[in-house]
PDB file of N, CA and C in Angstrom:
ATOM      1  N   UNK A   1     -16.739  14.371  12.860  1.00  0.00           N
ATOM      2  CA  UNK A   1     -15.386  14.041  12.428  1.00  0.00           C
ATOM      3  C   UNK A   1     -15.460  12.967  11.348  1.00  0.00           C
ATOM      4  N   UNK A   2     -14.910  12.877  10.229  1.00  0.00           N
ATOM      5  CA  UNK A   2     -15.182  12.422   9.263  1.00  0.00           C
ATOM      6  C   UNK A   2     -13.613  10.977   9.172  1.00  0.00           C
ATOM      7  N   UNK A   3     -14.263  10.016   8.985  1.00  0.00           N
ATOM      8  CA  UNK A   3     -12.939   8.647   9.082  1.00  0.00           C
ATOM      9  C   UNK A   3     -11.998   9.117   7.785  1.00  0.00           C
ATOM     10  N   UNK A   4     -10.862   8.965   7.889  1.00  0.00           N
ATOM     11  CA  UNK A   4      -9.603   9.014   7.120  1.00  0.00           C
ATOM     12  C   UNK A   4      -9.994   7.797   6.248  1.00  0.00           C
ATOM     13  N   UNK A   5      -9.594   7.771   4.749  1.00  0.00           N
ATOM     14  CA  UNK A   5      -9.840   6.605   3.948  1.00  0.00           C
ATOM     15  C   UNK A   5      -8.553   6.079   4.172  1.00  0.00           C
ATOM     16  N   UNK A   6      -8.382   4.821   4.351  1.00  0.00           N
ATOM     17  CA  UNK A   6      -7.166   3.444   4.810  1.00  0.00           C
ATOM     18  C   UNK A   6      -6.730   3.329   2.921  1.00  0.00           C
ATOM     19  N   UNK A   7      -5.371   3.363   2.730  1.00  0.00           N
ATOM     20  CA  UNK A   7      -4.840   3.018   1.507  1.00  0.00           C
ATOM     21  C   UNK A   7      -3.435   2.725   2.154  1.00  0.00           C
ATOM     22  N   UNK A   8      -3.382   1.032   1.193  1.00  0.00           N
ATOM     23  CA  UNK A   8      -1.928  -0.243   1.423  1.00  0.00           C
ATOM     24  C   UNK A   8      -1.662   0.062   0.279  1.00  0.00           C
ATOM     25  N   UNK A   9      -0.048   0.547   0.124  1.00  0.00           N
ATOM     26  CA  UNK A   9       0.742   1.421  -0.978  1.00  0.00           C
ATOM     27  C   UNK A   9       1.998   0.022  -0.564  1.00  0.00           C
ATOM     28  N   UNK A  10       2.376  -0.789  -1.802  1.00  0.00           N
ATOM     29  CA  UNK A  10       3.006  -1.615  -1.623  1.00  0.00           C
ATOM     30  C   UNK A  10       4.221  -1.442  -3.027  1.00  0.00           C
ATOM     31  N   UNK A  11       5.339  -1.455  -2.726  1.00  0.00           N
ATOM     32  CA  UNK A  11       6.260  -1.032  -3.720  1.00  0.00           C
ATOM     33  C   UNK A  11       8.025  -1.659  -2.854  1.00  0.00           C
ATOM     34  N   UNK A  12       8.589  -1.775  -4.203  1.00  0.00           N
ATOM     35  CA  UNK A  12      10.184  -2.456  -3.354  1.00  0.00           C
ATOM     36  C   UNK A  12      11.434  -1.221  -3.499  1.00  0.00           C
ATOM     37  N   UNK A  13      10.407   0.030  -4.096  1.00  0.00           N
ATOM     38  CA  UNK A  13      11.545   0.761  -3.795  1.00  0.00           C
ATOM     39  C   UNK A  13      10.855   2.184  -2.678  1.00  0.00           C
ATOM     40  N   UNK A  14      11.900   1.961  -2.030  1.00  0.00           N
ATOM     41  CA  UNK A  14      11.515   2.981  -0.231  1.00  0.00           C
ATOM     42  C   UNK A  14      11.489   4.211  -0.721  1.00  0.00           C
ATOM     43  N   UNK A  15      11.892   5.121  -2.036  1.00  0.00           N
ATOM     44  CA  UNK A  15      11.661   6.334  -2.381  1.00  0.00           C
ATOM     45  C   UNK A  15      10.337   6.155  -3.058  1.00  0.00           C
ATOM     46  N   UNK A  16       9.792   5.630  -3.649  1.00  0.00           N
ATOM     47  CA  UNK A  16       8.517   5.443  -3.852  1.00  0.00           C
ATOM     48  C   UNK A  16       7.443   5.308  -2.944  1.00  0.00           C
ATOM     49  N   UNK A  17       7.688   4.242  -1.979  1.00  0.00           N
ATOM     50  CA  UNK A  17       6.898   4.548  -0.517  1.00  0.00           C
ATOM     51  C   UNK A  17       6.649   5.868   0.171  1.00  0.00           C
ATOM     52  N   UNK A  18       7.720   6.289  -0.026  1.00  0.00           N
ATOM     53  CA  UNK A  18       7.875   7.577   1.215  1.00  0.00           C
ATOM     54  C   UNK A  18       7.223   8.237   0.143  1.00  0.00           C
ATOM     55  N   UNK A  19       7.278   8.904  -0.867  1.00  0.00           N
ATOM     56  CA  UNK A  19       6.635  10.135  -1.316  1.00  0.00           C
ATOM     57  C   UNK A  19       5.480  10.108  -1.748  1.00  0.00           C
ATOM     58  N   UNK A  20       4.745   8.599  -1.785  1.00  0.00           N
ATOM     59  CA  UNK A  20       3.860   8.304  -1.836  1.00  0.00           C
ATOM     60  C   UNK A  20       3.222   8.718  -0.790  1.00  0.00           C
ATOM     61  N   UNK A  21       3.550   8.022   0.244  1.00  0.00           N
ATOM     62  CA  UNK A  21       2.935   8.045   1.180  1.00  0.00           C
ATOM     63  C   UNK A  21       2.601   9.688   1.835  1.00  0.00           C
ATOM     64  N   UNK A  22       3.841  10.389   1.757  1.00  0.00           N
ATOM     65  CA  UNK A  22       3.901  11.874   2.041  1.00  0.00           C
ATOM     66  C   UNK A  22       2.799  12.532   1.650  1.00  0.00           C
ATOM     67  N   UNK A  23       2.446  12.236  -0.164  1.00  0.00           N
ATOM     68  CA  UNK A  23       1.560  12.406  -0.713  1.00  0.00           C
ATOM     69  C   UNK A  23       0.126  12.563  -0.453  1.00  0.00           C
ATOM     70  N   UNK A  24      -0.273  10.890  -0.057  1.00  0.00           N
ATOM     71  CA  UNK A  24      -1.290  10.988   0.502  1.00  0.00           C
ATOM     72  C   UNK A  24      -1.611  11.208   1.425  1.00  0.00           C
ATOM     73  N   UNK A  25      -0.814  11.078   2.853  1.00  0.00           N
ATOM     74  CA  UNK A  25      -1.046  12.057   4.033  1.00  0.00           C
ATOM     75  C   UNK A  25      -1.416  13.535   3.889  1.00  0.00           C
ATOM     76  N   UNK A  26      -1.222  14.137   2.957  1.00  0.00           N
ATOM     77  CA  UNK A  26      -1.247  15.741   3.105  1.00  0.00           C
ATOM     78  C   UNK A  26      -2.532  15.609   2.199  1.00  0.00           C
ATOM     79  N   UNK A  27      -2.597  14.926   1.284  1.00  0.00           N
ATOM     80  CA  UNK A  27      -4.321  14.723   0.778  1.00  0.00           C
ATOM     81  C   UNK A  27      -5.341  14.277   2.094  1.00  0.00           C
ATOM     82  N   UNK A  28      -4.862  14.225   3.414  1.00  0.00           N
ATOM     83  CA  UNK A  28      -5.762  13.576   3.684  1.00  0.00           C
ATOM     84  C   UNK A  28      -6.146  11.951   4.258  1.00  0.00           C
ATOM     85  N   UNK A  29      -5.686  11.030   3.952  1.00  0.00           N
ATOM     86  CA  UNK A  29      -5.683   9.436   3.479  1.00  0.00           C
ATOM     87  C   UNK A  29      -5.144   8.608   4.558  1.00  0.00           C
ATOM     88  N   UNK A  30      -5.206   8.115   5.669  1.00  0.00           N
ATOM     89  CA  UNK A  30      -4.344   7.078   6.386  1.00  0.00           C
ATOM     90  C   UNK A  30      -3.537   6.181   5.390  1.00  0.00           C
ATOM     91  N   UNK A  31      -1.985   6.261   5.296  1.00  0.00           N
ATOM     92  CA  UNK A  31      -1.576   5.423   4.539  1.00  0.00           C
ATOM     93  C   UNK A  31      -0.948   4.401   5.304  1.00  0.00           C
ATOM     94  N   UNK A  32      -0.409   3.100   4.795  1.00  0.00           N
ATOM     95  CA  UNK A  32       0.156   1.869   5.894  1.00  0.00           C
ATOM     96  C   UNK A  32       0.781   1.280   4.116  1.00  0.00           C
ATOM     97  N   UNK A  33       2.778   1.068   4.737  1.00  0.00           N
ATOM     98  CA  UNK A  33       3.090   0.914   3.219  1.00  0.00           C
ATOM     99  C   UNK A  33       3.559  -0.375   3.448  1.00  0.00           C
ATOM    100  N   UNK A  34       3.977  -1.437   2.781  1.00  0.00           N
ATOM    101  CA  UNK A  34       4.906  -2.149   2.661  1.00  0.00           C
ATOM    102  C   UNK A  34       5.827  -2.534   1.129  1.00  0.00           C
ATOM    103  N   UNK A  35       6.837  -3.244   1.743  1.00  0.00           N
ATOM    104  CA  UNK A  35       7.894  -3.112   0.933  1.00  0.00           C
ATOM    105  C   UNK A  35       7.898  -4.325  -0.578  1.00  0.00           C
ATOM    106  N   UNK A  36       7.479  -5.871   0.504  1.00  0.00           N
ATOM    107  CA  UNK A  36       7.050  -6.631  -0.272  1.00  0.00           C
ATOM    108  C   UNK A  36       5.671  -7.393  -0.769  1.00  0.00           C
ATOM    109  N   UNK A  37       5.275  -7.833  -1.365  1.00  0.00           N
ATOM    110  CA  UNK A  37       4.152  -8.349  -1.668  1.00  0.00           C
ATOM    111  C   UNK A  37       3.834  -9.017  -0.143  1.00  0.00           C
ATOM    112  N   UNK A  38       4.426 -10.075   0.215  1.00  0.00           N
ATOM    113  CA  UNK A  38       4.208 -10.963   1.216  1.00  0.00           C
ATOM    114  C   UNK A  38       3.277 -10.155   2.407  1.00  0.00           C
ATOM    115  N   UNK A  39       4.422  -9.004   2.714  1.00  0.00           N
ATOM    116  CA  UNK A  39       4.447  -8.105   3.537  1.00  0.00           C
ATOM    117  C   UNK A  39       2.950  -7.252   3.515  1.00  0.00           C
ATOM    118  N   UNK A  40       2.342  -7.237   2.139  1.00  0.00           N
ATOM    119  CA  UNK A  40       1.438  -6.280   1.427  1.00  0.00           C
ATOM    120  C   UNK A  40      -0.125  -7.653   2.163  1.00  0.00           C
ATOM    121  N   UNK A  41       0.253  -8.842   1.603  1.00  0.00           N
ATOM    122  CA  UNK A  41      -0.997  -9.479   1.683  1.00  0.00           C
ATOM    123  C   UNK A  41      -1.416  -9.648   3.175  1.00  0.00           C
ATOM    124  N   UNK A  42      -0.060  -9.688   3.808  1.00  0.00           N
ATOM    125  CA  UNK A  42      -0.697  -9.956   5.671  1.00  0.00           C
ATOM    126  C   UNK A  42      -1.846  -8.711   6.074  1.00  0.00           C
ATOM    127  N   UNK A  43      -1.069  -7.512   5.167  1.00  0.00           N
ATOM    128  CA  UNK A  43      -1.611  -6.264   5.858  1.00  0.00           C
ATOM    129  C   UNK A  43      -3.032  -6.440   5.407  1.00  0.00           C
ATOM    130  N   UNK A  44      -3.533  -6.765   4.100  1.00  0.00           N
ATOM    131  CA  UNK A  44      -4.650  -6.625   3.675  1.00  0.00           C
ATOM    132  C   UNK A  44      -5.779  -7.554   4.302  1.00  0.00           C
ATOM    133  N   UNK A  45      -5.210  -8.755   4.753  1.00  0.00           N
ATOM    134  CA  UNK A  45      -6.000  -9.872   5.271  1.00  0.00           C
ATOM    135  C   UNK A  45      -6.162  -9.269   6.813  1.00  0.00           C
ATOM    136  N   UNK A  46      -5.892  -8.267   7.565  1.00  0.00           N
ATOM    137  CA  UNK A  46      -5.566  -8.056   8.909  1.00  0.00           C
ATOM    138  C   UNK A  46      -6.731  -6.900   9.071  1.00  0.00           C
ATOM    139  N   UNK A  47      -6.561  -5.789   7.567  1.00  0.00           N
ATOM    140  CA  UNK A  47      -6.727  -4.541   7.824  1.00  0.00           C
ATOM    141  C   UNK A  47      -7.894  -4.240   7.020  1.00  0.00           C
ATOM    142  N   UNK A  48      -9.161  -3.597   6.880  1.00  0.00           N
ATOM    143  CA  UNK A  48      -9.773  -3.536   5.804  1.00  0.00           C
ATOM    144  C   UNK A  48      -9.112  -1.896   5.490  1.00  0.00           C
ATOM    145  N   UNK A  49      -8.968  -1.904   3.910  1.00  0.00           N
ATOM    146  CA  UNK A  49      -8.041  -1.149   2.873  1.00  0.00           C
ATOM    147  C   UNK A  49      -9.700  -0.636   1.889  1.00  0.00           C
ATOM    148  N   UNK A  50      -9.516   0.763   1.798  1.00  0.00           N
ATOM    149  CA  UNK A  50     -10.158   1.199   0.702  1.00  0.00           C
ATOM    150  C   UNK A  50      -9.537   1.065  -0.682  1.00  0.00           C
ATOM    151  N   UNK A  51      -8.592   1.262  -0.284  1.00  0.00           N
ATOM    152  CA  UNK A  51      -7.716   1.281  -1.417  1.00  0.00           C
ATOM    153  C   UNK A  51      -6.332   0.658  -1.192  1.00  0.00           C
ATOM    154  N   UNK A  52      -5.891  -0.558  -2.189  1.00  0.00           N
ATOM    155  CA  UNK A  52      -4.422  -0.812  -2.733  1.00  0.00           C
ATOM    156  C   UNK A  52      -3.858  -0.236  -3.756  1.00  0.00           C
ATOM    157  N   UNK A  53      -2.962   0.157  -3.609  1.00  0.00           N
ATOM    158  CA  UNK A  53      -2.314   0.370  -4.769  1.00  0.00           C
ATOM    159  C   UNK A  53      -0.670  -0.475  -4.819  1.00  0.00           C
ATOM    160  N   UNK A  54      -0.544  -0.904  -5.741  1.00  0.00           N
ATOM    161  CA  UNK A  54       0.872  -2.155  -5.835  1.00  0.00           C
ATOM    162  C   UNK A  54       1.534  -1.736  -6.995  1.00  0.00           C
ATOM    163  N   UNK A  55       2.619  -1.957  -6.650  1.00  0.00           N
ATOM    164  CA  UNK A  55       3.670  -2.101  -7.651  1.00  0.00           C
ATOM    165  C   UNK A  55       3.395  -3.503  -8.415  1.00  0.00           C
ATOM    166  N   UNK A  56       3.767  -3.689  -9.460  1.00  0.00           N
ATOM    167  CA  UNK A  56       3.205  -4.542 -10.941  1.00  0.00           C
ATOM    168  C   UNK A  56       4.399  -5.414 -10.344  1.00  0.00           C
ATOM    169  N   UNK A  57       6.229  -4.950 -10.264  1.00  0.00           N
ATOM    170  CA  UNK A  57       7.061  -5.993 -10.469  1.00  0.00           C
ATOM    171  C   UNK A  57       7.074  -6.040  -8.727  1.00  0.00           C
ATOM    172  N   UNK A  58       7.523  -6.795  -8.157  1.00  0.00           N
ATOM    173  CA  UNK A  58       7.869  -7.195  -6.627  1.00  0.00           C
ATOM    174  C   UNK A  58       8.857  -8.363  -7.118  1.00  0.00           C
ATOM    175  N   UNK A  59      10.079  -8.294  -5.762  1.00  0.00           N
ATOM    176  CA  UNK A  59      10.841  -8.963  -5.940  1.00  0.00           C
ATOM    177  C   UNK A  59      10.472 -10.836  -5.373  1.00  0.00           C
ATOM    178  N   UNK A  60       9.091 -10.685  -5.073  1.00  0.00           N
ATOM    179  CA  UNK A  60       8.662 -11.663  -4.300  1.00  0.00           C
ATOM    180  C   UNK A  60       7.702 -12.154  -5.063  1.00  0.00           C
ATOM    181  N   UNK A  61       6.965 -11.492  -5.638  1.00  0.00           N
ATOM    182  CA  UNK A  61       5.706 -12.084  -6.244  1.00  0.00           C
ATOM    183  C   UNK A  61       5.070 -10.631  -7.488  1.00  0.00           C
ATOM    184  N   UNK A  62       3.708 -11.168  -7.751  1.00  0.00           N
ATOM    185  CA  UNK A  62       3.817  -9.437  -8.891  1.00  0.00           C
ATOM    186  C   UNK A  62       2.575  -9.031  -8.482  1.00  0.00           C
ATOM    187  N   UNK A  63       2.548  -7.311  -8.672  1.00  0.00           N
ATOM    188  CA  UNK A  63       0.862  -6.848  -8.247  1.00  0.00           C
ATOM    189  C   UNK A  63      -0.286  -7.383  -9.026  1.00  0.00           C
ATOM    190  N   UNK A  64      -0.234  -8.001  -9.807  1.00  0.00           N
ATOM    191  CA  UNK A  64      -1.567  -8.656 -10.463  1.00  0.00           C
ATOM    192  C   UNK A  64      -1.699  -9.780  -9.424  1.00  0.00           C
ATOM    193  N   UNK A  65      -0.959 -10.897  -9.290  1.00  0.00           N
ATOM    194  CA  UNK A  65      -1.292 -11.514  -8.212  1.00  0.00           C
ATOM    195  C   UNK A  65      -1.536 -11.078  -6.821  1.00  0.00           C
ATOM    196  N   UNK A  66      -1.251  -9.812  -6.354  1.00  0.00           N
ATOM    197  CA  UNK A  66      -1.460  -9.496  -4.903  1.00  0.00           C
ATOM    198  C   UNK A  66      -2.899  -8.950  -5.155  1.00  0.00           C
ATOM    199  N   UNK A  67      -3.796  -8.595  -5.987  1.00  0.00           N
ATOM    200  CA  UNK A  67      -5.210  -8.354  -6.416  1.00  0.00           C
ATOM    201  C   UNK A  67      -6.269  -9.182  -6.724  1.00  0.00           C
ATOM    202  N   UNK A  68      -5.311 -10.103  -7.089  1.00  0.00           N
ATOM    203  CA  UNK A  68      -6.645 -11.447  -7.364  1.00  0.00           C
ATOM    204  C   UNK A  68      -6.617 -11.975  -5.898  1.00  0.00           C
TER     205      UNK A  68
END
């Protein structure tokens, strides 16, 4: 049985989440989304993530900073 790759899909708009996420479920992918940055960094410090992918603007902070 082969492990699902973990991807944190972080974005402030919920139609973007969801079809994202839809997306990569049917590829395959364990996805885990959140809405805000804040929300995005707990998950990453908690969870090991193959992959992030972020939204650039957040109403909280911006995806260049949730990467460094």
């Amino acid at each position: 049985m082969n492990k699902r790759a973990k991807i944190l899909v972080i974005d402030d708009d919920p139609a973007v989440l969801e079809l994202t996420k839809l997306n990569l479920n049917y590829e395959g992918y364990e996805v885990v989304t959140a809405d805000t940055g804040e929300k995005g960094l707990k998950l990453a410090a908690n969870y090991p993530f193959e992959l992030i992918l972020t939204d650039l603007h957040l109403p909280d902070t911006s995806g260049v900073e949730i990467i460094k």
